[in-house]
C-alpha atoms as a PDB file:
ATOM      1  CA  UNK A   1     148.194  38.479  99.224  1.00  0.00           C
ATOM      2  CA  UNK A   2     147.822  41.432 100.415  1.00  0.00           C
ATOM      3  CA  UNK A   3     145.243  44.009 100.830  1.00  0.00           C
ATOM      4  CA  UNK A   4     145.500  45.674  98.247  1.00  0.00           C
ATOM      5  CA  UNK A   5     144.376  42.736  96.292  1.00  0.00           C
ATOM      6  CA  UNK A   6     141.288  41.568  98.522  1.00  0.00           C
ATOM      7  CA  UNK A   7     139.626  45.388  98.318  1.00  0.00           C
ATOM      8  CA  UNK A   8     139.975  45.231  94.492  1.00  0.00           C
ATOM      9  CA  UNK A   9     138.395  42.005  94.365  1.00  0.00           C
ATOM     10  CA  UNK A  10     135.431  43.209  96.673  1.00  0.00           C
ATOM     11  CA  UNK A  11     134.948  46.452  94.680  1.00  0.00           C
ATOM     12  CA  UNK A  12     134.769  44.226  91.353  1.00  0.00           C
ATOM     13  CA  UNK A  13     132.612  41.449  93.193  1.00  0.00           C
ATOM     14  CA  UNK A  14     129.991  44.811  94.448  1.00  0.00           C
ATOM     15  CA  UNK A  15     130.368  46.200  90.532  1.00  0.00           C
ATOM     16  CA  UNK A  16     128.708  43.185  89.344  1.00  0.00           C
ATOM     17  CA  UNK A  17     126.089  42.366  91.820  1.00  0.00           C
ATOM     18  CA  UNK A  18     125.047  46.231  90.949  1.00  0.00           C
ATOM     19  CA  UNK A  19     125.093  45.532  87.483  1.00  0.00           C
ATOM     20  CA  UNK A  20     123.509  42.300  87.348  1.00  0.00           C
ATOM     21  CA  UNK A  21     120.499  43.719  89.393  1.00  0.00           C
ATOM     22  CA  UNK A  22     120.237  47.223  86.950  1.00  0.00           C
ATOM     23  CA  UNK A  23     120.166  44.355  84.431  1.00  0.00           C
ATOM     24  CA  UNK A  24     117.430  42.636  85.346  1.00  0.00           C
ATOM     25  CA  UNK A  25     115.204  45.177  86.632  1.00  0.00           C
ATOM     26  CA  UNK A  26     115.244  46.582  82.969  1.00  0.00           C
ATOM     27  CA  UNK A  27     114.732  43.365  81.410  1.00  0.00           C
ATOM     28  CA  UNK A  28     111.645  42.428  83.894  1.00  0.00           C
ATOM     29  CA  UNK A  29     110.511  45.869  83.287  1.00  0.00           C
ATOM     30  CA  UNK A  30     110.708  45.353  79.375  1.00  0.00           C
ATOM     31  CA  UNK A  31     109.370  42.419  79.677  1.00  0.00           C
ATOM     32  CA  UNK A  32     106.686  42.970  81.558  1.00  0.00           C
ATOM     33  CA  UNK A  33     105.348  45.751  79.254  1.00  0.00           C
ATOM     34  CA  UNK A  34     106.155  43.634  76.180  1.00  0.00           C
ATOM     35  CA  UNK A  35     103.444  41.281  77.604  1.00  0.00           C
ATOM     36  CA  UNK A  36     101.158  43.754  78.738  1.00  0.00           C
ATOM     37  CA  UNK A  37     101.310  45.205  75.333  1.00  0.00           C
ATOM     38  CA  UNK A  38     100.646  41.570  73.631  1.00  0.00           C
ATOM     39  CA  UNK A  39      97.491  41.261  76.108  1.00  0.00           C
ATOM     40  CA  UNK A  40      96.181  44.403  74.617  1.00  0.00           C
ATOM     41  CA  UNK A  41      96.368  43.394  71.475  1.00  0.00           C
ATOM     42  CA  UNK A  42      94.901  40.178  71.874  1.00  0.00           C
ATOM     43  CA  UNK A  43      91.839  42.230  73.334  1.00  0.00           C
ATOM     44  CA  UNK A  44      91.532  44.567  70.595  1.00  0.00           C
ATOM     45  CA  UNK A  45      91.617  41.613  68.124  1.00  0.00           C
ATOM     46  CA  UNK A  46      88.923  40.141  70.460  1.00  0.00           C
ATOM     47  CA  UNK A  47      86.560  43.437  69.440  1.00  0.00           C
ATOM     48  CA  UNK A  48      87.329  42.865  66.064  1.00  0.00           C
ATOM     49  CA  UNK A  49      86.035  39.496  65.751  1.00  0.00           C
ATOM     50  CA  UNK A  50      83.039  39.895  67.906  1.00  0.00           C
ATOM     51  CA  UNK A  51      81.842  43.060  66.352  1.00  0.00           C
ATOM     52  CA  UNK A  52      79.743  42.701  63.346  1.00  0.00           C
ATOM     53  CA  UNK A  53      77.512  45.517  61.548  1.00  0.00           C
ATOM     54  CA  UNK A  54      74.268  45.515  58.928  1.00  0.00           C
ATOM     55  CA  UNK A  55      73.714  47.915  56.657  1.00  0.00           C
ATOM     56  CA  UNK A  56      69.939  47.918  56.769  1.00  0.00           C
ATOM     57  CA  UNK A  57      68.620  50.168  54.432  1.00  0.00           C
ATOM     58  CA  UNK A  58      69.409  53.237  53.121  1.00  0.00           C
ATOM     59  CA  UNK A  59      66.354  55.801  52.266  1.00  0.00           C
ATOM     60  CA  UNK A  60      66.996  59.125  50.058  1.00  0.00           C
ATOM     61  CA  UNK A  61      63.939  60.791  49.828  1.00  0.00           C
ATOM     62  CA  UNK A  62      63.964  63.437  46.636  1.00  0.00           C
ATOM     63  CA  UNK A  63      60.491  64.989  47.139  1.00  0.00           C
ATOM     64  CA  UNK A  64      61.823  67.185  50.482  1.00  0.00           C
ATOM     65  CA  UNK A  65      63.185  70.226  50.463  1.00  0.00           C
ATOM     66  CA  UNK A  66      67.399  69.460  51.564  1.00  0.00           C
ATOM     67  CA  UNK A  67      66.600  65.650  50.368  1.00  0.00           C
ATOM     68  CA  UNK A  68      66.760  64.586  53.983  1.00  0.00           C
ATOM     69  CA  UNK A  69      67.818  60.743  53.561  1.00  0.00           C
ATOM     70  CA  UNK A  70      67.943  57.806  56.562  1.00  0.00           C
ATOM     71  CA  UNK A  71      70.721  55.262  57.230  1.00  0.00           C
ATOM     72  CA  UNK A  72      69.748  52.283  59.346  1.00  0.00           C
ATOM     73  CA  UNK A  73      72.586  50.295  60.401  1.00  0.00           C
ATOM     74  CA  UNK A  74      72.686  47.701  62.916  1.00  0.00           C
ATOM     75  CA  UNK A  75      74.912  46.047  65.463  1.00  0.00           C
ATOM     76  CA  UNK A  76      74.796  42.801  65.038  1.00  0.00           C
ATOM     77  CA  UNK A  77      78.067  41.374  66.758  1.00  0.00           C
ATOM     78  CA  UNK A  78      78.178  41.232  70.645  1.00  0.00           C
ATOM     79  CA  UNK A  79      80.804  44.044  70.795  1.00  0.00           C
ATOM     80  CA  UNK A  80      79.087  47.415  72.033  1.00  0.00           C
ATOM     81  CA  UNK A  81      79.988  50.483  69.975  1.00  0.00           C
ATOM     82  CA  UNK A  82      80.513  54.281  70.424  1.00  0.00           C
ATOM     83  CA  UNK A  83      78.578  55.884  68.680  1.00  0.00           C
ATOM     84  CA  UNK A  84      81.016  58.895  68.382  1.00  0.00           C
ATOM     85  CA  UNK A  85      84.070  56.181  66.852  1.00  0.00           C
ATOM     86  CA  UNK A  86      81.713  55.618  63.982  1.00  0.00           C
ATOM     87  CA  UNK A  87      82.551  57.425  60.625  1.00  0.00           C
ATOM     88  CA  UNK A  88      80.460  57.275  57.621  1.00  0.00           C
ATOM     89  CA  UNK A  89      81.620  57.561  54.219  1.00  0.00           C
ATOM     90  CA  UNK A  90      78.830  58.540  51.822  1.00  0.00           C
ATOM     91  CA  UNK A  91      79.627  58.228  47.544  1.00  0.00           C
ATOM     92  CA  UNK A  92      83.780  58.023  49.315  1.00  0.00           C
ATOM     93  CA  UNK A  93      82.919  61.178  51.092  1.00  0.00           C
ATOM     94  CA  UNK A  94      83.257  61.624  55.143  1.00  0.00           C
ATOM     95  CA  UNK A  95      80.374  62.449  57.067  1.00  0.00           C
ATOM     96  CA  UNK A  96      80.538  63.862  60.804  1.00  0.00           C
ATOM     97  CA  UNK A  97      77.841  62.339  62.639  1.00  0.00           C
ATOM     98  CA  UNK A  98      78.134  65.236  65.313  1.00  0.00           C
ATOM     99  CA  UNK A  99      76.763  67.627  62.511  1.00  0.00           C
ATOM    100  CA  UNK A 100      74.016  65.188  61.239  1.00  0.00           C
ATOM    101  CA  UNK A 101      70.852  67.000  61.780  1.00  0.00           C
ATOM    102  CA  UNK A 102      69.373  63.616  63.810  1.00  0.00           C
ATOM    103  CA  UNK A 103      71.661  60.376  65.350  1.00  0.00           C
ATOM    104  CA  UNK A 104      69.292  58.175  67.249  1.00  0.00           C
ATOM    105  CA  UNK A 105      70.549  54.755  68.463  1.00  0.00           C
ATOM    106  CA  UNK A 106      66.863  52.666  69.105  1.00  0.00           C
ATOM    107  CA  UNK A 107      65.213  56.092  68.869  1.00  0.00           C
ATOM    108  CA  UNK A 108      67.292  57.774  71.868  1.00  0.00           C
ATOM    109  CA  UNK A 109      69.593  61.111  70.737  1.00  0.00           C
ATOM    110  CA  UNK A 110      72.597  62.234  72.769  1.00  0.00           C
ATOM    111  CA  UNK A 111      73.566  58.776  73.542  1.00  0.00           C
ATOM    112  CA  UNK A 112      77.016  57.120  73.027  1.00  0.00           C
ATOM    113  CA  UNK A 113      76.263  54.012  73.487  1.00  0.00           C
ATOM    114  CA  UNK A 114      75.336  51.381  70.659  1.00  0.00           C
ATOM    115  CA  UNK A 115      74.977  47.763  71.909  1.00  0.00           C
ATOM    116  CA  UNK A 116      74.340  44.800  70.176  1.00  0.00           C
ATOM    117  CA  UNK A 117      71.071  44.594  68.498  1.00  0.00           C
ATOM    118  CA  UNK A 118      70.516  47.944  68.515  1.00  0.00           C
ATOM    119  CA  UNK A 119      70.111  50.133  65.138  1.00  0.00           C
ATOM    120  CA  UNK A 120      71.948  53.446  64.677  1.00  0.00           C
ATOM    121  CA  UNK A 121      69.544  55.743  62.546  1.00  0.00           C
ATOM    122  CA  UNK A 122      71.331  58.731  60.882  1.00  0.00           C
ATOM    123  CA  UNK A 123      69.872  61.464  59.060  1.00  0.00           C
ATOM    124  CA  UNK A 124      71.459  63.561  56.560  1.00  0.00           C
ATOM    125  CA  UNK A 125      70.308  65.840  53.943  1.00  0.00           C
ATOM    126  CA  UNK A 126      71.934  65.081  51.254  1.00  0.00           C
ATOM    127  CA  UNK A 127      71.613  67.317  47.541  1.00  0.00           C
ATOM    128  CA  UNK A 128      71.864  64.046  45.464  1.00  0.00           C
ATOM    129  CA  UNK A 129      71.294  60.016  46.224  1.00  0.00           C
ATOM    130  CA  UNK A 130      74.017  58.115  47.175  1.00  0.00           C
ATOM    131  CA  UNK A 131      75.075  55.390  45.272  1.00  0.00           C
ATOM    132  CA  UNK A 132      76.986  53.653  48.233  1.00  0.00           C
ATOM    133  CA  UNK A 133      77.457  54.074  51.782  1.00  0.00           C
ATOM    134  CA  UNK A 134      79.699  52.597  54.399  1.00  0.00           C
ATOM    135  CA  UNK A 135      79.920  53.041  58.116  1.00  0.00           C
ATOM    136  CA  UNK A 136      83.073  52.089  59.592  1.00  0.00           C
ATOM    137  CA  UNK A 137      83.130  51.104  63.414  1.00  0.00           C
ATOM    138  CA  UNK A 138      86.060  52.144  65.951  1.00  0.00           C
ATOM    139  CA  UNK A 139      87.989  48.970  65.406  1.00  0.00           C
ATOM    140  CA  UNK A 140      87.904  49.298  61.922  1.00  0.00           C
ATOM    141  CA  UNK A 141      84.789  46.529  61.378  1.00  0.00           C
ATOM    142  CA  UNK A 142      83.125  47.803  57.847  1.00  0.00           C
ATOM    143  CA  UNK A 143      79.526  47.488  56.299  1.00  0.00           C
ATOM    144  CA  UNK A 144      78.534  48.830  53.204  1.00  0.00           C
ATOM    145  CA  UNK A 145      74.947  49.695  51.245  1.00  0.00           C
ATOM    146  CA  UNK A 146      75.351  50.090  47.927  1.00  0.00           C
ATOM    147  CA  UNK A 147      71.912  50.294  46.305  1.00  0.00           C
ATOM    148  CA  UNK A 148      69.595  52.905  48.239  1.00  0.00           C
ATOM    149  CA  UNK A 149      66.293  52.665  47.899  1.00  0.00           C
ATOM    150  CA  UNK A 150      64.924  55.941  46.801  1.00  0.00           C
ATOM    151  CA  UNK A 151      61.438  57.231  47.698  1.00  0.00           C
ATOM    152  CA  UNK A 152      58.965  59.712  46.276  1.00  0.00           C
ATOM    153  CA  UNK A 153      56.837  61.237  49.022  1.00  0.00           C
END
């Protein structure tokens, strides 16, 4: 043999050991954020199961002028909750709770932060009482009120 035939058989021996180890760089890489993407997941389905919200009472009160009316809602899972990830759907209609007139978590405004046991108080003025409400947390968690209670001041 000459050498003619030992270089080729070099160059092909050094093709594969480069192409074996492209190889499995990208398959550890894939794999690697395959599971990474599976533990995230299992955390997020973590939230969900821990969180848990109550609908407390819902008070519409038709003798003010702009109807101002109070939701109570409170966290009752050991998840804590942003404040600013909650939506509110009043009679299937979206409320933003950054325009509410007054958010309060435990009687403290400006504050993000809604951990468990704590109630969430929104007020809204509202031209009509609702017939349902439902607050729906960041990780989708739901609670829903559908029988205000409806005062005469």
């Amino acid at each position: 043999m000459g050498f003619g035939v030992s270089g080729s058989t070099a160059i092909i021996f050094l093709g594969v050991l480069i192409a074996t180890g492209t190889l499995y760089t990208a398959a550890a890489g894939t794999a690697e954020t395959l599971e990474d993407a599976h533990d995230s997941d299992e955390e997020r389905l973590l939230d969900r199961r821990n969180t848990a919200i109550t609908v407390g009472s819902v008070t519409f009160n038709n003798s003010t002028p702009n109807y101002p009316t109070d939701v109570n809602v409170t966290n009752t899972g050991t998840t804590t909750l942003s404040v600013n990830d909650t939506s509110m759907l009043v009679d299937n209609e979206y409320k933003d709770l950054s325009s509410a007139p007054s958010v309060t978590v435990d009687g403290a405004s400006g504050t993000d932060v809604w951990a468990p046991g704590e109630t969430l108080r929104v007020e809204l003025n509202l031209d009509d009482a609702p017939s349902r409400v439902k607050i729906v947390t960041e990780n989708g968690i739901s609670a829903v009120n559908a029988t205000p209670n409806e005062v005469n001041v």
